[in-house]
Protein backbone atom coordinates (compact mmCIF):
# COMPACT_ATOMS: atom_id res chain seq x y z
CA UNK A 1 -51.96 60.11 242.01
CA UNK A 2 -51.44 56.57 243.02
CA UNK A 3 -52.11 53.10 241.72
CA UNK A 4 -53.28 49.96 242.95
CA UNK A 5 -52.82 46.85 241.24
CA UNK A 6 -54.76 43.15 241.75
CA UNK A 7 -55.86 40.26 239.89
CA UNK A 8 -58.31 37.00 240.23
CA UNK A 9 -58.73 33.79 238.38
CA UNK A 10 -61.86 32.09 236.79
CA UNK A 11 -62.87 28.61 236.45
CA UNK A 12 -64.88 29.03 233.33
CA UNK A 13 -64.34 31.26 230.80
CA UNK A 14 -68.28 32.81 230.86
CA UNK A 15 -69.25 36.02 231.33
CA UNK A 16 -71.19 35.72 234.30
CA UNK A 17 -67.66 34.40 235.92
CA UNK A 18 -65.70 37.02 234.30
CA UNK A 19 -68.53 39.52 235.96
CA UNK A 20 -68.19 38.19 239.27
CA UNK A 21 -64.80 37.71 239.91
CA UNK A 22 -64.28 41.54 237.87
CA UNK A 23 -66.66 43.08 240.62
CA UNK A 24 -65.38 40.92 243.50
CA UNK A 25 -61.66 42.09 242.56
CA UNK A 26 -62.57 45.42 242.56
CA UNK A 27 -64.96 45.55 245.72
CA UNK A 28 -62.19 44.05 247.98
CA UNK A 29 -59.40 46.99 246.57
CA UNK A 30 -61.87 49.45 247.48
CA UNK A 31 -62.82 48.06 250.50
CA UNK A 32 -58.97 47.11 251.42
CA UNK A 33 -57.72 50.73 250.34
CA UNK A 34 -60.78 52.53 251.89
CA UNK A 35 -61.12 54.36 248.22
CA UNK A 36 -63.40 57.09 247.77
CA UNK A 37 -65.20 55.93 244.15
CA UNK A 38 -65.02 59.22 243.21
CA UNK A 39 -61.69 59.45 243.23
CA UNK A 40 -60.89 56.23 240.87
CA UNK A 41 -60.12 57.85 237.45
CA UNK A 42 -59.15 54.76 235.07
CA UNK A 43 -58.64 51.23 235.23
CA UNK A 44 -56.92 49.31 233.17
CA UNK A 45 -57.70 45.69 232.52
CA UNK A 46 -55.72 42.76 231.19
CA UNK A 47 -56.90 39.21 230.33
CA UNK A 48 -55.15 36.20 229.32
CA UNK A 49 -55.77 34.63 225.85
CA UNK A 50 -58.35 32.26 227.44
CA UNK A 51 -61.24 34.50 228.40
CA UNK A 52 -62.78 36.02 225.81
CA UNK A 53 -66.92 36.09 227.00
CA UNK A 54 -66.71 39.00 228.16
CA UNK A 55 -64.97 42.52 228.60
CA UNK A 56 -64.13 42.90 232.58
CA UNK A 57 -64.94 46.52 232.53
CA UNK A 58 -68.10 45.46 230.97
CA UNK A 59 -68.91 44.41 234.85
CA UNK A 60 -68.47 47.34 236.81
CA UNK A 61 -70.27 49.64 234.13
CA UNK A 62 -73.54 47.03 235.00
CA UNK A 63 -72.83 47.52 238.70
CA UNK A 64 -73.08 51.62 238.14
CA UNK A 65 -69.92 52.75 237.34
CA UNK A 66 -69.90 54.25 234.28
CA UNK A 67 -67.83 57.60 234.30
CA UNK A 68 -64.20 55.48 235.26
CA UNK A 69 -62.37 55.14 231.91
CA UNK A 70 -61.81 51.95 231.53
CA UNK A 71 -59.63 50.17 228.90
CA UNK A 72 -59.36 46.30 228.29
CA UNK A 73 -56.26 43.98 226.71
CA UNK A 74 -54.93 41.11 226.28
CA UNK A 75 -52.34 40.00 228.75
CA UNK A 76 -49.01 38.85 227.30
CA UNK A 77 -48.92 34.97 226.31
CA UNK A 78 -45.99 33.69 228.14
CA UNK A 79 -45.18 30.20 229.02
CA UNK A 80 -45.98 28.67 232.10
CA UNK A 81 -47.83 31.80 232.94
CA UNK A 82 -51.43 31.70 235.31
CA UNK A 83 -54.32 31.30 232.73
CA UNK A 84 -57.88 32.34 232.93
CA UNK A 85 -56.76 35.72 235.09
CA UNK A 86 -57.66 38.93 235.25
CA UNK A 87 -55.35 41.80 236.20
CA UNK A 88 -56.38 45.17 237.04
CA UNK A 89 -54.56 48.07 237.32
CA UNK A 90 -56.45 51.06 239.29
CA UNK A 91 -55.34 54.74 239.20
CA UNK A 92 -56.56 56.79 241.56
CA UNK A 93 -56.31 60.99 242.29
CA UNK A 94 -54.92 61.07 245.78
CA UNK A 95 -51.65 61.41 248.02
CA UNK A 96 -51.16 58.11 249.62
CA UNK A 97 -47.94 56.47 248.89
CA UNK A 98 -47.09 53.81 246.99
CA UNK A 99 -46.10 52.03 250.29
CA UNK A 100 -49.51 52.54 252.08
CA UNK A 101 -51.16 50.52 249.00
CA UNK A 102 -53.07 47.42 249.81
CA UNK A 103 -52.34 45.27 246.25
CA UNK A 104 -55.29 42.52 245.96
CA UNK A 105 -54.88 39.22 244.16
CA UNK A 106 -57.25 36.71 244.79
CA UNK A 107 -58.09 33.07 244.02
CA UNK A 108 -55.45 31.68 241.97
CA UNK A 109 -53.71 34.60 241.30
CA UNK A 110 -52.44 34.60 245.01
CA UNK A 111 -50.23 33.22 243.59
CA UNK A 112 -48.66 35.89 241.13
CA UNK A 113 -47.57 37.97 244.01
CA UNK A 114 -48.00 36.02 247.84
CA UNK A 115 -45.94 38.67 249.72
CA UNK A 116 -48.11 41.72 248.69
CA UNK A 117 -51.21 40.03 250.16
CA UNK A 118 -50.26 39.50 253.29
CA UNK A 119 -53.50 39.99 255.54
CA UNK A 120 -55.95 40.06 252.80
């Protein structure tokens, strides 16, 4: 088992936003890790305190994806943080390494972690 992690901003806090950026997130870590759907077996969501139209996991249910376990939170309200983000957490049955992981954060979350997105 291995995990990938990512996150993306929205503008607006609607759900359509929350949808898009939620699917484009997870599109470019599948696409970036060359993941076999099949093999994704829960994904865990966080959100800050500022988007509440929608659930993220909400999104990739619509797009087909409905036997991932999914589970959605509230990020952790700390000063100064990045607001209107999602993170995603994505564990996945496999043996690549931690190492051979390609983390994603896009938009404004580049941000949150610059050096793990190098050639994204």
């Amino acid at each position: 088992m291995y995990s990938i992690r990512g996150a993306i901003t929205v503008e607006r806090d609607t759900k359509e936003e929350v949808f898009t950026a939620t699917t484009e997130l997870f599109e470019k870590i599948v696409e970036e890790n060359n993941l076999n759907i099949k093999d994704v077996f829960t994904i865990i969501f966080t959100a800050t305190k500022d988007i509440k139209s929608a659930y993220p996991a909400e999104a990739l249910r619509n797009i087909g994806l409905k036997h991932i376990s999914y589970m959605c939170m509230q990020e952790m309200d700390v000063e100064n943080s990045l607001n209107k983000c999602i993170r995603i957490l994505v564990l996945v049955n496999g043996d690549k390494r931690q190492s051979e992981v390609k983390n994603v954060y896009l938009r404004e979350a580049i941000n949150l972690r610059p050096e793990l997105n190098e050639g994204i």
